[in-house]
C-alpha atoms as a PDB file:
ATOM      1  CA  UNK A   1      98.959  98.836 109.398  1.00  0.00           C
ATOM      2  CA  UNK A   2      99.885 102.351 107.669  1.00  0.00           C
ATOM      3  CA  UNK A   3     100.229 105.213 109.563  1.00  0.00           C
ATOM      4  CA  UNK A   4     100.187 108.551 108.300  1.00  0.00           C
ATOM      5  CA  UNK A   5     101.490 111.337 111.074  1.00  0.00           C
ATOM      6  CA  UNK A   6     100.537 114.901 110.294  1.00  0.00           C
ATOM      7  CA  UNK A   7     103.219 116.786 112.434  1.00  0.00           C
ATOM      8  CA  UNK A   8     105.255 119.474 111.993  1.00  0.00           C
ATOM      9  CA  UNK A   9     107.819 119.466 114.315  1.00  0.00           C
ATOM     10  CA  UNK A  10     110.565 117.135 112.808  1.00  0.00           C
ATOM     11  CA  UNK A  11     111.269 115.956 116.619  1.00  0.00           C
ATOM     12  CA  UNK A  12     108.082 114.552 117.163  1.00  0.00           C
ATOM     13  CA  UNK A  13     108.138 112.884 114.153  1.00  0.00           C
ATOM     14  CA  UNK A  14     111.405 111.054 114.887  1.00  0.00           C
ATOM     15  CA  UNK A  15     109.824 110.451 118.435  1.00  0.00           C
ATOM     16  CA  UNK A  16     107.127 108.501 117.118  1.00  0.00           C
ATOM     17  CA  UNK A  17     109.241 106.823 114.616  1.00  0.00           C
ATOM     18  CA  UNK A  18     111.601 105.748 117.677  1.00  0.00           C
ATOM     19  CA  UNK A  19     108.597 104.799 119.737  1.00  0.00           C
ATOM     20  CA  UNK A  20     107.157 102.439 116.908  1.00  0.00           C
ATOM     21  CA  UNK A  21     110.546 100.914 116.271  1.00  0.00           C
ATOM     22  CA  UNK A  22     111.267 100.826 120.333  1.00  0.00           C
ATOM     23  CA  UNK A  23     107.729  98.378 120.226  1.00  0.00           C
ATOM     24  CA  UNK A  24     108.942  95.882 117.734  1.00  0.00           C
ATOM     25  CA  UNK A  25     105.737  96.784 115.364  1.00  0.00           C
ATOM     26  CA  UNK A  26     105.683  96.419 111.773  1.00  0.00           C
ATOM     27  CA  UNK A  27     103.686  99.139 110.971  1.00  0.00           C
ATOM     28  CA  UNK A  28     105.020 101.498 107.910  1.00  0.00           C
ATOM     29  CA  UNK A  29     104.627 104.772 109.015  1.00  0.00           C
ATOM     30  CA  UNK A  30     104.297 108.313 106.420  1.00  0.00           C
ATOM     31  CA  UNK A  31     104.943 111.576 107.445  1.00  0.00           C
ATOM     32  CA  UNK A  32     103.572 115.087 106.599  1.00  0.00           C
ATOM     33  CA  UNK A  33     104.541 118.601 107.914  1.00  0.00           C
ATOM     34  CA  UNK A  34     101.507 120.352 107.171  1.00  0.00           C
ATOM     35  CA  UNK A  35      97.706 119.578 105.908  1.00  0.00           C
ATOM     36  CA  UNK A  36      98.689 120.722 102.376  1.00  0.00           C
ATOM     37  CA  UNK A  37     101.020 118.557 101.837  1.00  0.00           C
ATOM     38  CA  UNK A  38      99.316 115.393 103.481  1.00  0.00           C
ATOM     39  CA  UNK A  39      95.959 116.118 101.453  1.00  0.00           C
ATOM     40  CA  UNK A  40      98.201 115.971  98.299  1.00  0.00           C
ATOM     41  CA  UNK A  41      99.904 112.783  99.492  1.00  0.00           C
ATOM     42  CA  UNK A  42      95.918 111.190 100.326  1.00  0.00           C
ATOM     43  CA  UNK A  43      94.803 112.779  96.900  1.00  0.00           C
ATOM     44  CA  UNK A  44      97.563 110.624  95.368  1.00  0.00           C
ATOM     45  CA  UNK A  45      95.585 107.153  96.564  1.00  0.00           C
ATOM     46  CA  UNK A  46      98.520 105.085  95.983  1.00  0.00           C
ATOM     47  CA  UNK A  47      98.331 103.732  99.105  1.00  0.00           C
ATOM     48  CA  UNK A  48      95.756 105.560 102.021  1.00  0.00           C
ATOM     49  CA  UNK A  49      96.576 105.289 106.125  1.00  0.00           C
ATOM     50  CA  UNK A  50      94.662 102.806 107.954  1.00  0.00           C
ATOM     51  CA  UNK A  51      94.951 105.602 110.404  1.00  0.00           C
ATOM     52  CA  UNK A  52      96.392 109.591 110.540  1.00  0.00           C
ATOM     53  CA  UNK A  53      97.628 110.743 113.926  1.00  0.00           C
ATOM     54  CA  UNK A  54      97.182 114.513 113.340  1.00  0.00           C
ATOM     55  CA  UNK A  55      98.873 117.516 115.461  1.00  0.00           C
ATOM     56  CA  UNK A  56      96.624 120.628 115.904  1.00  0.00           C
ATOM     57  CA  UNK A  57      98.719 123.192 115.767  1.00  0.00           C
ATOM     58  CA  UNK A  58     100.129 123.435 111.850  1.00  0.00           C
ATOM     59  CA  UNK A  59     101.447 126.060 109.211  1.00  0.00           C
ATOM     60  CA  UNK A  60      99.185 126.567 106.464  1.00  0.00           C
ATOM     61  CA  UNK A  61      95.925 124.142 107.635  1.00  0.00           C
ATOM     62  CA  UNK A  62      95.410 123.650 111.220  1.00  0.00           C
ATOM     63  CA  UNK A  63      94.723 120.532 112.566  1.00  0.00           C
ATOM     64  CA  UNK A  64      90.888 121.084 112.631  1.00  0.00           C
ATOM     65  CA  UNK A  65      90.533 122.536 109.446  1.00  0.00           C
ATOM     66  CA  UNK A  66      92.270 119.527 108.009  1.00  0.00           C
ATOM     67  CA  UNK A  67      90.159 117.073 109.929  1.00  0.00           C
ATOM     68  CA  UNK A  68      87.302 119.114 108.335  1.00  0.00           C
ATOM     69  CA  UNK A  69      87.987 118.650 104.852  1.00  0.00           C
ATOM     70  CA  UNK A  70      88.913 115.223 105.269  1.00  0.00           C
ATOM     71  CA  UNK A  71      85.236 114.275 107.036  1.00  0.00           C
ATOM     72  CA  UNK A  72      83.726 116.432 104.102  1.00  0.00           C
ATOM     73  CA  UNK A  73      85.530 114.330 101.478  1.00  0.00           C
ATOM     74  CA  UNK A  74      83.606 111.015 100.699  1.00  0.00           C
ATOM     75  CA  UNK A  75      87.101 109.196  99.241  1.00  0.00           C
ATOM     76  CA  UNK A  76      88.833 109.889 102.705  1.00  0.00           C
ATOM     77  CA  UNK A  77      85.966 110.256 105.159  1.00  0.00           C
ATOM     78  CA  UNK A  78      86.278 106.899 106.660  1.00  0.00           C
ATOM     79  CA  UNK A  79      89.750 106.622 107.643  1.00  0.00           C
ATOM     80  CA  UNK A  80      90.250 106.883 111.301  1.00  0.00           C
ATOM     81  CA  UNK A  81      91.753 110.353 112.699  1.00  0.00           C
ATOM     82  CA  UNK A  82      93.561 110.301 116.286  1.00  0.00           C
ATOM     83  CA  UNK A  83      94.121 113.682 117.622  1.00  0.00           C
ATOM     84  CA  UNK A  84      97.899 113.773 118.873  1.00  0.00           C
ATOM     85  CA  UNK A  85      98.547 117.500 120.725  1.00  0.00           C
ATOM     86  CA  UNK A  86      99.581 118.970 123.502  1.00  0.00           C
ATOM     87  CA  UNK A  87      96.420 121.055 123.386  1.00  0.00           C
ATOM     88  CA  UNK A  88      94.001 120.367 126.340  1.00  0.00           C
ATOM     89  CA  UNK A  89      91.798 123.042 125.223  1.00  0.00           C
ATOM     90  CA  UNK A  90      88.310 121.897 125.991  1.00  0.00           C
ATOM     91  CA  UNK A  91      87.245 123.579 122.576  1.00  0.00           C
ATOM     92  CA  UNK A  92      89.441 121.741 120.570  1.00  0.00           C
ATOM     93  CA  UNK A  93      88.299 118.559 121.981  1.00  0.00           C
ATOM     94  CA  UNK A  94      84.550 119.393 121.493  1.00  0.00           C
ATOM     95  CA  UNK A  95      85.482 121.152 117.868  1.00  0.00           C
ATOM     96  CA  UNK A  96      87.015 117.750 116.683  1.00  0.00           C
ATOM     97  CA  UNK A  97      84.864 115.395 118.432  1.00  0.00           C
ATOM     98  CA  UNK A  98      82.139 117.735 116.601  1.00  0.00           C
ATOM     99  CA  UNK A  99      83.491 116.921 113.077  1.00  0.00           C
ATOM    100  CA  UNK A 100      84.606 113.241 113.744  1.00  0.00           C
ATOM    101  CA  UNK A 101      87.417 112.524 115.104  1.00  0.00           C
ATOM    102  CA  UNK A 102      88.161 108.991 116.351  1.00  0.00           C
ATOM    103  CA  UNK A 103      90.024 110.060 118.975  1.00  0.00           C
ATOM    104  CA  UNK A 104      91.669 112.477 120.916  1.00  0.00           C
ATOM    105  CA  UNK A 105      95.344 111.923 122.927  1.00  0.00           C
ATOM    106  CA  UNK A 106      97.567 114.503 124.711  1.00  0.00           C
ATOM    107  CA  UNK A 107     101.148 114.140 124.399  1.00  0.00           C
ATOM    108  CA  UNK A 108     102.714 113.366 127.836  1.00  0.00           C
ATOM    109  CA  UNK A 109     105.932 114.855 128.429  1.00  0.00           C
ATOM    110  CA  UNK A 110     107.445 111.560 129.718  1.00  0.00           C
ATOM    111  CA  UNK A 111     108.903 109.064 126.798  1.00  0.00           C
ATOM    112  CA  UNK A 112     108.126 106.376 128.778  1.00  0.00           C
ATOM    113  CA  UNK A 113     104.353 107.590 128.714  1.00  0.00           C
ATOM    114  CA  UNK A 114     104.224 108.731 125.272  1.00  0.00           C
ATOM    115  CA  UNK A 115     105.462 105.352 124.057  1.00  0.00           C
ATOM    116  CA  UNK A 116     102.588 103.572 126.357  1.00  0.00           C
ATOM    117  CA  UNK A 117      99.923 105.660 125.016  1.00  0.00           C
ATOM    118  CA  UNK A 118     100.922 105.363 120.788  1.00  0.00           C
ATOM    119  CA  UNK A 119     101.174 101.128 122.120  1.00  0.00           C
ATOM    120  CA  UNK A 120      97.409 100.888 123.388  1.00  0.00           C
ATOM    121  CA  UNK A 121      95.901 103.487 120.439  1.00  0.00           C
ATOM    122  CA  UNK A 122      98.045 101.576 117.939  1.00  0.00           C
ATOM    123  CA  UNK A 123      96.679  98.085 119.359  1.00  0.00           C
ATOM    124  CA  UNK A 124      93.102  98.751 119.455  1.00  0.00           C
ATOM    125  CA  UNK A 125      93.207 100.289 115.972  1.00  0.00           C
ATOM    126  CA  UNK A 126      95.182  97.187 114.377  1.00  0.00           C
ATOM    127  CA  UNK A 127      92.169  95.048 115.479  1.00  0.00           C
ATOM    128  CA  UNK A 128      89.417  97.330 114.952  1.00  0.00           C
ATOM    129  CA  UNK A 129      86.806  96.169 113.003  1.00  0.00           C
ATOM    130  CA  UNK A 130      85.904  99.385 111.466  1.00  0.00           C
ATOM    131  CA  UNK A 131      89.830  99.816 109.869  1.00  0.00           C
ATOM    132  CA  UNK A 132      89.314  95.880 108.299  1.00  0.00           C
ATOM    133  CA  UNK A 133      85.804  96.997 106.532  1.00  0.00           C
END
């Protein structure tokens, strides 16, 4: 599976690098700092996620306004978006289960915890149907 993370904070990214490497998987993962620079890299079509873990709170295009113009954009609609944030703002939820979002995770402050959660989302999306159509 390819993985595009939208984060950024260069720590996280290295965290979820870590945690993917730390779970024997073989998934490639891509990373972005901001929306601008992740639309340009899904504009390029070279090769598109099977999934983007996005971060909320970005320079330039936040989190939801990225999810937005991805949902409006019938190229890049269908590609799965899981929320990864520390924000447990029951707005944000509602505002990107709203637009589309496939689903929505908080980032637990424990490793050990972080690392369980990206294992289980990262399963069920490797042998969901909807990523194989």
């Amino acid at each position: 599976m390819h993985i595009l993370l939208i984060e950024d904070n260069r720590i996280e990214i290295m965290k979820m690098k870590r945690a993917i490497s730390f779970l024997k998987l073989k998934h490639t993962i891509a990373s972005e700092t901001d929306g601008e620079a992740a639309l340009r890299y899904l504009k390029k079509g070279a090769l598109l996620p099977d999934i983007i873990l996005l971060d909320l709170n970005m320079p330039k295009i936040s989190g939801i306004e990225f999810l937005s113009l991805l949902k409006n954009d019938l190229k890049l609609h269908h590609i799965p978006i899981i929320i990864l944030t520390t924000s447990d703002n029951k707005k944000d939820v509602t505002a990107c289960y709203e637009i589309g979002v496939s689903g929505y995770i908080l980032k637990p402050l424990k490793y050990e915890d972080y690392v369980k959660k990206i294992e289980i989302t990262l399963a069920y999306w490797s042998t969901n149907e909807l990523k194989k159509a």
